[in-house]
N, C-alpha and C. Protein backbone atom coordinates (compact mmCIF):
# COMPACT_ATOMS: atom_id res chain seq x y z
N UNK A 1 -20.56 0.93 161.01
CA UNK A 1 -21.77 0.99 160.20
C UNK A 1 -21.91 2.37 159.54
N UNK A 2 -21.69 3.54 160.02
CA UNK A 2 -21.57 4.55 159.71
C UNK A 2 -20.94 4.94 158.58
N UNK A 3 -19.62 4.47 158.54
CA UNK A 3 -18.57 4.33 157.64
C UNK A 3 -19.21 3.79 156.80
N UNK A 4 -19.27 3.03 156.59
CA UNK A 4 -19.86 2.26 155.59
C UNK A 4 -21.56 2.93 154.65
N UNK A 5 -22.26 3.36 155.61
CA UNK A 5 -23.28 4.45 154.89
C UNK A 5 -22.65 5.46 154.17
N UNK A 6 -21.44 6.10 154.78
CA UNK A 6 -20.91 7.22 154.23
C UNK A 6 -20.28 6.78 152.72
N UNK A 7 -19.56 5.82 152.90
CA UNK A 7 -19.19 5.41 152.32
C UNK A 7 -20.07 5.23 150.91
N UNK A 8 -20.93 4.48 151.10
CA UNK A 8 -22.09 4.06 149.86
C UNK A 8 -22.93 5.54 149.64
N UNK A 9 -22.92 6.50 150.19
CA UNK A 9 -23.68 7.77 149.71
C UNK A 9 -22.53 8.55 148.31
N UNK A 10 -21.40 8.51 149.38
CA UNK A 10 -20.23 8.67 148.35
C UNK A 10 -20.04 8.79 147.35
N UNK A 11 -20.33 6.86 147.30
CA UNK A 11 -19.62 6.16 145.74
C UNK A 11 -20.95 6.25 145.06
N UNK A 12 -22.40 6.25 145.40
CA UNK A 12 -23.25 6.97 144.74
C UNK A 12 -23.23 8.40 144.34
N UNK A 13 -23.29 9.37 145.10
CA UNK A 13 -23.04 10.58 144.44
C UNK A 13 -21.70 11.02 143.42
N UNK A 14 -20.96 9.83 143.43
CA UNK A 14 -19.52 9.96 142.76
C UNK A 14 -20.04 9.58 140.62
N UNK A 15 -20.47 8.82 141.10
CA UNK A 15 -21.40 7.74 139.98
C UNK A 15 -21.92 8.70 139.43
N UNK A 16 -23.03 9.16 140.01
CA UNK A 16 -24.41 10.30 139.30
C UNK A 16 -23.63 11.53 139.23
N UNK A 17 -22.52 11.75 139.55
CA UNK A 17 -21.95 12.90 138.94
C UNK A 17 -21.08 12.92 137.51
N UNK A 18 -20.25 11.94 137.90
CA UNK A 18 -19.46 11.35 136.80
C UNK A 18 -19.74 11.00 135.80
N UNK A 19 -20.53 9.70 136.06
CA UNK A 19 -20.62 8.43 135.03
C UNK A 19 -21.90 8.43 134.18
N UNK A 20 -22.72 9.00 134.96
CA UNK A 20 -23.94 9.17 134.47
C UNK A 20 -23.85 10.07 133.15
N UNK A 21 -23.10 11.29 132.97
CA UNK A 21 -22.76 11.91 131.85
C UNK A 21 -22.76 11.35 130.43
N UNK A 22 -21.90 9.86 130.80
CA UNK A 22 -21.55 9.49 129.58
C UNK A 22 -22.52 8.36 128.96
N UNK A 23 -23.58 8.98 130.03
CA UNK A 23 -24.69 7.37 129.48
C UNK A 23 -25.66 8.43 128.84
N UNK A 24 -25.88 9.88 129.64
CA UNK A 24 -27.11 10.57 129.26
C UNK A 24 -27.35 10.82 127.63
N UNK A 25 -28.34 11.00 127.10
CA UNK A 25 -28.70 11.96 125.88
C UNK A 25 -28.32 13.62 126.13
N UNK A 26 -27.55 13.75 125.34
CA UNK A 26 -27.08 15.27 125.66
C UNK A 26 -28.33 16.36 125.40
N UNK A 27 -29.06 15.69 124.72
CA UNK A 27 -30.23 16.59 124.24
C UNK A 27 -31.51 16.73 125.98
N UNK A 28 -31.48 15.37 126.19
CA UNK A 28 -32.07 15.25 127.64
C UNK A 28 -31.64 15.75 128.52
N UNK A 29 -31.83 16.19 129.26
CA UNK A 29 -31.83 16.88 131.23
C UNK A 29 -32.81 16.60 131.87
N UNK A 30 -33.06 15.68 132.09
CA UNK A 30 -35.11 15.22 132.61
C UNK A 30 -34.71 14.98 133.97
N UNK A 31 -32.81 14.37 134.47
CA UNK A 31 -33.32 14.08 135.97
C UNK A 31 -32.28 15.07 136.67
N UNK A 32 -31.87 15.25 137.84
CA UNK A 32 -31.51 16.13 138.42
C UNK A 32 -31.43 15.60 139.73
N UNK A 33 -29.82 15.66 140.38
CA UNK A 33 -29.70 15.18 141.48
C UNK A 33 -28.53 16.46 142.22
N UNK A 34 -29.51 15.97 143.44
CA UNK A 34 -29.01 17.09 144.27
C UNK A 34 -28.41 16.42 145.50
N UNK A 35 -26.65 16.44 145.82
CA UNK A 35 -26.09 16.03 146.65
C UNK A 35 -26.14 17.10 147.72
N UNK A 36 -25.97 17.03 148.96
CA UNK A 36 -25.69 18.15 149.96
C UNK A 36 -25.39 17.79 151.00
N UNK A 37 -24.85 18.80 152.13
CA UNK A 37 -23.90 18.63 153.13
C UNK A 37 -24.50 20.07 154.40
N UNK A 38 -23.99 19.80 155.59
CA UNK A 38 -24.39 20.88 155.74
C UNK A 38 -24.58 20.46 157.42
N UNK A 39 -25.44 20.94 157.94
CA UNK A 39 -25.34 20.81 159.75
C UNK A 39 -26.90 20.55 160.08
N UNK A 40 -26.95 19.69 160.84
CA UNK A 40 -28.66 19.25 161.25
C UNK A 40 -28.73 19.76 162.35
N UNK A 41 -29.69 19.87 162.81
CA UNK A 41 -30.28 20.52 163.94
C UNK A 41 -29.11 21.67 164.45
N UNK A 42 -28.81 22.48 163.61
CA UNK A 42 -27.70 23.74 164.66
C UNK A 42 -28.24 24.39 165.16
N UNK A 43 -29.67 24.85 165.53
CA UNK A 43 -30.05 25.53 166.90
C UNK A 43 -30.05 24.90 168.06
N UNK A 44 -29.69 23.40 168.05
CA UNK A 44 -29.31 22.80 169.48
C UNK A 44 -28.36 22.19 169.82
N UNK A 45 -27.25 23.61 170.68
CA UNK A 45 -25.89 22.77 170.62
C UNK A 45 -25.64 21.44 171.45
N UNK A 46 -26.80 20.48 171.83
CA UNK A 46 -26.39 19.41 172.62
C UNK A 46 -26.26 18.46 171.00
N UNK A 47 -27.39 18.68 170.16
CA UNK A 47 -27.88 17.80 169.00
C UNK A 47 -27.36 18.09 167.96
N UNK A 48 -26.51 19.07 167.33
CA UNK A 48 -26.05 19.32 166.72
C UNK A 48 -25.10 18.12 165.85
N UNK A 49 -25.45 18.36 164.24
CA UNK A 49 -24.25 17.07 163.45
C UNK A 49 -24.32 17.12 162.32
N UNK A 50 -23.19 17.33 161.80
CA UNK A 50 -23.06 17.04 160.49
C UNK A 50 -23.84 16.01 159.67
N UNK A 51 -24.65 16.51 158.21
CA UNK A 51 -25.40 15.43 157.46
C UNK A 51 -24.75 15.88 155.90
N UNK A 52 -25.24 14.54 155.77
CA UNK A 52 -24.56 14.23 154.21
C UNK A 52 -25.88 13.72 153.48
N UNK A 53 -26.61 14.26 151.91
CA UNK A 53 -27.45 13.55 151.85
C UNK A 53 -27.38 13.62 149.99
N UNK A 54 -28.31 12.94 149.90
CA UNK A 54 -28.53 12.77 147.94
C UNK A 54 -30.34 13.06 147.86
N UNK A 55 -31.11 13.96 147.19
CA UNK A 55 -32.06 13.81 146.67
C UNK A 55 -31.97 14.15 144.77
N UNK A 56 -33.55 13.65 144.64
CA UNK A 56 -33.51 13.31 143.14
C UNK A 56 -34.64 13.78 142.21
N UNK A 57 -34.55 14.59 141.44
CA UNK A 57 -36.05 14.92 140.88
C UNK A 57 -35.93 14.56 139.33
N UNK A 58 -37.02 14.28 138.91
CA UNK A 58 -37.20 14.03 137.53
C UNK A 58 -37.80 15.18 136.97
N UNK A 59 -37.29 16.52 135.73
CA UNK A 59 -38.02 17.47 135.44
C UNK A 59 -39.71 16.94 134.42
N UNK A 60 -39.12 15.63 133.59
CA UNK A 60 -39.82 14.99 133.06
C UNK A 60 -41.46 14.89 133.69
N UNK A 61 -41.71 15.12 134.96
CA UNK A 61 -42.94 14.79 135.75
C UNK A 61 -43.32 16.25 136.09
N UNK A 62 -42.66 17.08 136.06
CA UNK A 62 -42.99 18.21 136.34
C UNK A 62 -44.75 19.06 135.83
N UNK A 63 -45.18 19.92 136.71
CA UNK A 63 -46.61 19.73 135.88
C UNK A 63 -46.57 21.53 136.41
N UNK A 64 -47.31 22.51 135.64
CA UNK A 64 -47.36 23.97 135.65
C UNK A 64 -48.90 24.22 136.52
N UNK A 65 -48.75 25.02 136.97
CA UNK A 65 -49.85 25.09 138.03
C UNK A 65 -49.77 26.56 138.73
N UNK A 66 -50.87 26.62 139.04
CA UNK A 66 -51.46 28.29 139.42
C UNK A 66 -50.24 28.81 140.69
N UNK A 67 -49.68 27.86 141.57
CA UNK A 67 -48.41 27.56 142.19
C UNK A 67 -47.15 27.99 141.49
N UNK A 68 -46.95 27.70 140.38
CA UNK A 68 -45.59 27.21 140.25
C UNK A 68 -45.63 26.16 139.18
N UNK A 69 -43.96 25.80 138.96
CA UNK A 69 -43.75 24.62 138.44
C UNK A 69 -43.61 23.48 139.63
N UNK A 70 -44.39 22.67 139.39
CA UNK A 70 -44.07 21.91 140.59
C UNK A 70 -43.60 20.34 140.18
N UNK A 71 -42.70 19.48 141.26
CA UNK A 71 -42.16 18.37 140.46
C UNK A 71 -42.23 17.41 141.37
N UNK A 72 -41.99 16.07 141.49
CA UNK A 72 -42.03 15.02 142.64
C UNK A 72 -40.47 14.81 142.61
N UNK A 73 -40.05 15.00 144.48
CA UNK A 73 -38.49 14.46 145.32
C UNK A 73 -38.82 13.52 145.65
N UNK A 74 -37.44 12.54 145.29
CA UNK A 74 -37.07 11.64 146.44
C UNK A 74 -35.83 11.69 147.28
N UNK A 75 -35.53 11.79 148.13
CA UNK A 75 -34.16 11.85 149.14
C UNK A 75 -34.48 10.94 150.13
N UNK A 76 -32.70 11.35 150.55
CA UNK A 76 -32.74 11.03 151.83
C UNK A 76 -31.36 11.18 152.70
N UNK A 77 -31.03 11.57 153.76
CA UNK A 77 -29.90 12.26 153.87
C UNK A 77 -29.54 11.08 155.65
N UNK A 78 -28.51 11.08 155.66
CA UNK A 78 -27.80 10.44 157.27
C UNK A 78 -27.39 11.49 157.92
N UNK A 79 -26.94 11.36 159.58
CA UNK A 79 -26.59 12.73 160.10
C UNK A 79 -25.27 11.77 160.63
N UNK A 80 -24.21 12.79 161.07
CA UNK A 80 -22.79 11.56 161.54
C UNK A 80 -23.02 10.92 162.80
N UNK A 81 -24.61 11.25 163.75
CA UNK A 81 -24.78 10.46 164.41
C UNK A 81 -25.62 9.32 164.31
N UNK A 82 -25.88 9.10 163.44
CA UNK A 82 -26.31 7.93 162.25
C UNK A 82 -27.96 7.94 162.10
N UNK A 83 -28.09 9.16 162.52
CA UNK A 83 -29.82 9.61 162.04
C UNK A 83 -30.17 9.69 160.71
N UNK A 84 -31.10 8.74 160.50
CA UNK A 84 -31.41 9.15 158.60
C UNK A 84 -32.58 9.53 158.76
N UNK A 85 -32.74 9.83 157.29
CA UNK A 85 -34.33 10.55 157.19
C UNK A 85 -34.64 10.07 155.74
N UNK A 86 -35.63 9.28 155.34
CA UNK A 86 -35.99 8.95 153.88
C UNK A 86 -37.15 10.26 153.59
N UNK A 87 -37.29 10.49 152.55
CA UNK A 87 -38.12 11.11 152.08
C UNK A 87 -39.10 11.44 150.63
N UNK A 88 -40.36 11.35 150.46
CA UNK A 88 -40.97 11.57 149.13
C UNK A 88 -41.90 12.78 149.20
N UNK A 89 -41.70 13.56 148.20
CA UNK A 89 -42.81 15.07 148.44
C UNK A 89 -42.59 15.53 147.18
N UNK A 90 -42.89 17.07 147.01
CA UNK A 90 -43.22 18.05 145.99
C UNK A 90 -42.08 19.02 146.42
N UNK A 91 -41.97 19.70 144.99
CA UNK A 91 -40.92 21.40 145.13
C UNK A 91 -41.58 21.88 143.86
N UNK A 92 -41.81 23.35 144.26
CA UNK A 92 -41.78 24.28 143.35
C UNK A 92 -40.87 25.04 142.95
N UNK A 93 -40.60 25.53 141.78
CA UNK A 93 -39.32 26.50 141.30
C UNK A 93 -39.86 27.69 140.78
N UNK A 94 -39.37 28.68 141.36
CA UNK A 94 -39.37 30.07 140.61
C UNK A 94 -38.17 30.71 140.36
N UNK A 95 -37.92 31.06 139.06
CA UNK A 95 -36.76 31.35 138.31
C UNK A 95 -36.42 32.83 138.49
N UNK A 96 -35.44 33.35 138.83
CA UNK A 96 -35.53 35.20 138.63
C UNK A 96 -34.37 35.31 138.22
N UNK A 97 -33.80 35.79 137.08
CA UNK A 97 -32.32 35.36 136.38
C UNK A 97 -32.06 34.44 136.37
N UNK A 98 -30.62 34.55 137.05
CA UNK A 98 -29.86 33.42 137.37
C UNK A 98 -29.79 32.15 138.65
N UNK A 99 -30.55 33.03 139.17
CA UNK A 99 -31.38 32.81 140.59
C UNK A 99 -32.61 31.49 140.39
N UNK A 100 -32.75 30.86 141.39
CA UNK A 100 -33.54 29.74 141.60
C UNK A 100 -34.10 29.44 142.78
N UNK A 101 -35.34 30.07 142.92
CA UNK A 101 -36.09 29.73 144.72
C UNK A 101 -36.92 28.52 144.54
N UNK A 102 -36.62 27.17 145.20
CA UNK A 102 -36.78 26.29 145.13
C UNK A 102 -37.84 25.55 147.07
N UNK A 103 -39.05 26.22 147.30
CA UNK A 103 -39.59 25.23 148.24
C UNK A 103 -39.93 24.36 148.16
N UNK A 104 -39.81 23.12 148.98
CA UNK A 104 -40.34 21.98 148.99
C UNK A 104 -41.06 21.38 150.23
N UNK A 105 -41.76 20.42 150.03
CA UNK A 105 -42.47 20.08 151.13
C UNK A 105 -42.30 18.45 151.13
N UNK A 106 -42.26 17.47 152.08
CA UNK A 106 -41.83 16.44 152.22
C UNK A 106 -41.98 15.42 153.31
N UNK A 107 -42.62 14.56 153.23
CA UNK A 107 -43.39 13.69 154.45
C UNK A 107 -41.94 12.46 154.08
N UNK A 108 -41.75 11.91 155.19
CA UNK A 108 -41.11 10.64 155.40
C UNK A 108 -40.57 9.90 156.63
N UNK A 109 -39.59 8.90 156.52
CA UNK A 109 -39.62 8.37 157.50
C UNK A 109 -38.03 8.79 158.54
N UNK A 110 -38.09 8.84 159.58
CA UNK A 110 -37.33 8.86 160.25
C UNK A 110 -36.62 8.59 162.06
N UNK A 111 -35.35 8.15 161.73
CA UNK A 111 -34.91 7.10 162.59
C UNK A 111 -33.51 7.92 163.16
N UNK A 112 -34.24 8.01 164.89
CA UNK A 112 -33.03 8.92 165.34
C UNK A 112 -31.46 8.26 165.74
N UNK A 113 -31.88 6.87 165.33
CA UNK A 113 -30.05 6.24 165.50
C UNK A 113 -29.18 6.77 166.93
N UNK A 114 -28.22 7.16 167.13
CA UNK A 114 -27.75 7.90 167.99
C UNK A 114 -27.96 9.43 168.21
N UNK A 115 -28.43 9.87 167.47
CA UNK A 115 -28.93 11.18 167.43
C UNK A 115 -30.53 12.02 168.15
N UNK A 116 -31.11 12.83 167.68
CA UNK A 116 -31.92 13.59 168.50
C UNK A 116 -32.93 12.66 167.57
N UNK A 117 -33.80 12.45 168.99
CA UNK A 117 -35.20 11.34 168.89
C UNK A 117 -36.62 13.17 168.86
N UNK A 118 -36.80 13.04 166.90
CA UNK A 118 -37.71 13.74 166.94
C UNK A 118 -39.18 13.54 167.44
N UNK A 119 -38.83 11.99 168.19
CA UNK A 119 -40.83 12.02 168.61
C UNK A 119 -41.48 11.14 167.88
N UNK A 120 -41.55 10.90 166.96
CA UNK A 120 -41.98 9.76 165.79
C UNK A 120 -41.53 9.67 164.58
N UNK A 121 -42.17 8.45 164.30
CA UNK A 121 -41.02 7.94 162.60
C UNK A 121 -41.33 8.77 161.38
N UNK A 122 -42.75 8.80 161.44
CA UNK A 122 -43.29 10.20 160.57
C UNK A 122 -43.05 11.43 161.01
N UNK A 123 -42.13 12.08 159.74
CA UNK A 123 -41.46 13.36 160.12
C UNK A 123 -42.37 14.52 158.68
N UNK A 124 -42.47 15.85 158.31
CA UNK A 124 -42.68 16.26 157.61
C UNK A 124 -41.64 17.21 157.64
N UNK A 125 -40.96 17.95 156.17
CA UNK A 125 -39.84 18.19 155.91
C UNK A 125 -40.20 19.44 154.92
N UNK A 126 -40.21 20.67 155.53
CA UNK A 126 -40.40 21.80 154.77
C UNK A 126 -38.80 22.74 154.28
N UNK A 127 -38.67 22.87 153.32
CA UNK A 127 -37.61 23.34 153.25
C UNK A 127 -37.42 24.76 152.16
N UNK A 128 -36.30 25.46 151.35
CA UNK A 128 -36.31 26.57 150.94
C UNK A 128 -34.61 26.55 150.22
N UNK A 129 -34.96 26.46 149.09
CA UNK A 129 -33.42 26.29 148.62
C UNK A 129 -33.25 27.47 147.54
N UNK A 130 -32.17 28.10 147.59
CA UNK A 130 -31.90 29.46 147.03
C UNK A 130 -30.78 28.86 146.03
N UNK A 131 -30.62 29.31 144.74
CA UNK A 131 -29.42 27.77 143.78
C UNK A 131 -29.12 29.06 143.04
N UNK A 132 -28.09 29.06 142.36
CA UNK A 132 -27.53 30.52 141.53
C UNK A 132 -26.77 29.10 140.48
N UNK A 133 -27.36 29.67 138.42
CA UNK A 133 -27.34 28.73 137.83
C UNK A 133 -25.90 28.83 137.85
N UNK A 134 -24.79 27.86 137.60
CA UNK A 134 -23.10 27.80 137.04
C UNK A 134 -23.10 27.54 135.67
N UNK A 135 -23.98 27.03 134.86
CA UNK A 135 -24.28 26.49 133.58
C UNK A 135 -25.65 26.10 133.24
N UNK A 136 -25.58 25.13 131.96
CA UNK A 136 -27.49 24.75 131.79
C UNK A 136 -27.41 23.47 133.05
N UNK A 137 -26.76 23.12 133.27
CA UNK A 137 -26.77 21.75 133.77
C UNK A 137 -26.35 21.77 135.23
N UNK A 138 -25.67 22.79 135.82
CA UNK A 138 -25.47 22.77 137.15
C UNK A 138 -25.52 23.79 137.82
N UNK A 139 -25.95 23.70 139.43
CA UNK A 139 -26.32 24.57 140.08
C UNK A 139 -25.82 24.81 141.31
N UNK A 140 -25.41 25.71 142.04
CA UNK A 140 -25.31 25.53 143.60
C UNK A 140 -25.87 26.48 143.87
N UNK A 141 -26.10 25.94 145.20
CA UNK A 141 -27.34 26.44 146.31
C UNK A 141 -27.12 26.35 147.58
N UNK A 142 -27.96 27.38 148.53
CA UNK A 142 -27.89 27.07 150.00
C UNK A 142 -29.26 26.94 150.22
N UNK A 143 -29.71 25.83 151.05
CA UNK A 143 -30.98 25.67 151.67
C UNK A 143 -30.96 25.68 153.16
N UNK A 144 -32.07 25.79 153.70
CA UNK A 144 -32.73 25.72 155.15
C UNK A 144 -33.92 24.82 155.65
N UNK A 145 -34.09 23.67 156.10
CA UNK A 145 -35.16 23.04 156.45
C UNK A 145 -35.65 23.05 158.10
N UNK A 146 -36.82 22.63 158.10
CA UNK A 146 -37.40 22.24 159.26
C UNK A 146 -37.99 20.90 159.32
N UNK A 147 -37.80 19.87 159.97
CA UNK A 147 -38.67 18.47 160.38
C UNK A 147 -39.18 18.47 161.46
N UNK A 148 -40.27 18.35 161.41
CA UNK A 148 -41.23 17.93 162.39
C UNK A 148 -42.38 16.88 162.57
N UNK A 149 -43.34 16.69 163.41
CA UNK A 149 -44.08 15.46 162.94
C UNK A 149 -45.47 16.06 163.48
N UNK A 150 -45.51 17.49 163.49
CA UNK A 150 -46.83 18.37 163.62
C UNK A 150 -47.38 17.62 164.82
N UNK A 151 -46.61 17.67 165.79
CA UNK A 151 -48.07 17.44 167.16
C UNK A 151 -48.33 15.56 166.99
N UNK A 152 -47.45 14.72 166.17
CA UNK A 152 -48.25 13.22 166.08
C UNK A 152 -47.86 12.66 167.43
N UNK A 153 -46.69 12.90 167.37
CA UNK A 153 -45.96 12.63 168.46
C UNK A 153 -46.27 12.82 170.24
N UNK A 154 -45.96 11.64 171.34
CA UNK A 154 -46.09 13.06 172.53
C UNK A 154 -45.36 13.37 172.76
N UNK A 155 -44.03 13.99 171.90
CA UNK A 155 -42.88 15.40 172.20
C UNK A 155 -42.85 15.65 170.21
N UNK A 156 -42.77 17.01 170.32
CA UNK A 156 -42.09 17.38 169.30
C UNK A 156 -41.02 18.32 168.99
N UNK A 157 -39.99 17.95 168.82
CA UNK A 157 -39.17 18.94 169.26
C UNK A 157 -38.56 19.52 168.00
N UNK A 158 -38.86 18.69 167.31
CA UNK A 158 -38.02 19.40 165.66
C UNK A 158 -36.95 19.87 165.11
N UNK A 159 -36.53 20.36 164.39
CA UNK A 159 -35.06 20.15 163.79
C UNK A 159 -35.03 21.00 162.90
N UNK A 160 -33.66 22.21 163.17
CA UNK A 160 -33.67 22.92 161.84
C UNK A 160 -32.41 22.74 161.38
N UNK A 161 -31.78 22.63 160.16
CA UNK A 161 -31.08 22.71 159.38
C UNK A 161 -30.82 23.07 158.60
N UNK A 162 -29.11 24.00 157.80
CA UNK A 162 -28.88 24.27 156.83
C UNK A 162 -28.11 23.66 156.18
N UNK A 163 -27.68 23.49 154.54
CA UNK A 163 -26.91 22.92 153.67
C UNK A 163 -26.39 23.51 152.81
N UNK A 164 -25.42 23.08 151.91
CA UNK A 164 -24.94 23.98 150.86
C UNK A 164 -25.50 22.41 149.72
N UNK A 165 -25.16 22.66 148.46
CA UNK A 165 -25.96 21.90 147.76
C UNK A 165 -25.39 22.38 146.17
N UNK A 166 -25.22 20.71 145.59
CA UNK A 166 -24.79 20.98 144.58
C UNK A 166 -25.76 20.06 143.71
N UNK A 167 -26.13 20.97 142.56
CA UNK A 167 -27.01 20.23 141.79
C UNK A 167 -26.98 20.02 140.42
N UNK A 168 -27.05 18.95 139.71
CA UNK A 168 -26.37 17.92 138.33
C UNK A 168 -27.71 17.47 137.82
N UNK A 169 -28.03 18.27 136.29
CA UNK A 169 -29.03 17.72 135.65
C UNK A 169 -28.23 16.48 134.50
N UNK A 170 -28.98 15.80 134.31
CA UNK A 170 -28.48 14.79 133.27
C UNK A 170 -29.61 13.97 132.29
């Protein structure tokens, strides 16, 4: 089963990198997908695992605010012990050169599969992504998150993670 998730994250992120190019308006860049990889929970070496994930923003929705630019995510990432995490929230961007500080904040659902049981299905997903531009259209980045489910739960034990992250406007 695993295989097979991996598999379909894959041949999706293969697609929205590729193929999607030759459908876009070159004049447009409105959506922006961000594939990434990286290690879940590495402050606990029992829980520790590799995750693979895809999120997606539309700049098109984006709205300017005393904050920031701020925009609506959707993701959602698997861990190789077949923990997923869906997710819908907000990120703000602040630009400094070439540089891109990107927080986000993110409520969703999550299912510890074989992996570390965070306590409940409602997780919240704060994160911090640092992106250095390569072009107008692509970016890489390293981020850092935390999930937790703030106390809903009766355990919370939470989860930190880092990623590297590659990101494709189109």
């Amino acid at each position: 089963m695993r295989k097979l998730i991996l598999n379909f994250f894959s041949t999706v992120a293969t697609i929205c990198l590729l193929s999607f190019t030759s459908f876009a308006d070159e004049t447009s860049k409105e959506t922006e997908i961000n594939v990434f990889t990286g290690m879940f929970d590495f402050s606990d070496d029992k829980q520790k695992s590799g995750i693979f994930g895809l999120q997606h923003q539309n700049d098109d929705l984006f709205k300017k605010t005393f904050l920031g630019r701020l925009s609506p995510i959707t993701g959602g990432f698997l861990t190789e012990k077949n923990a997923f995490y869906l997710y819908s929230g907000v990120q703000a961007e602040y630009e400094i050169g070439p540089l891109i500080i990107t927080p986000s904040f993110a409520p969703g659902y999550y299912h510890y599969g074989d992996g570390k049981d965070l306590g409940y299905p409602l997780e919240f997903k704060s994160e911090v992504q640092v992106s250095l531009d390569l072009s107008d259209t692509t970016q890489f980045g390293v981020s850092y998150n935390h999930i937790s489910n703030a106390s809903l739960g009766t355990k919370n034990p939470g989860a930190n993670s880092y990623m590297f992250n590659f990101l494709k406007k189109f």
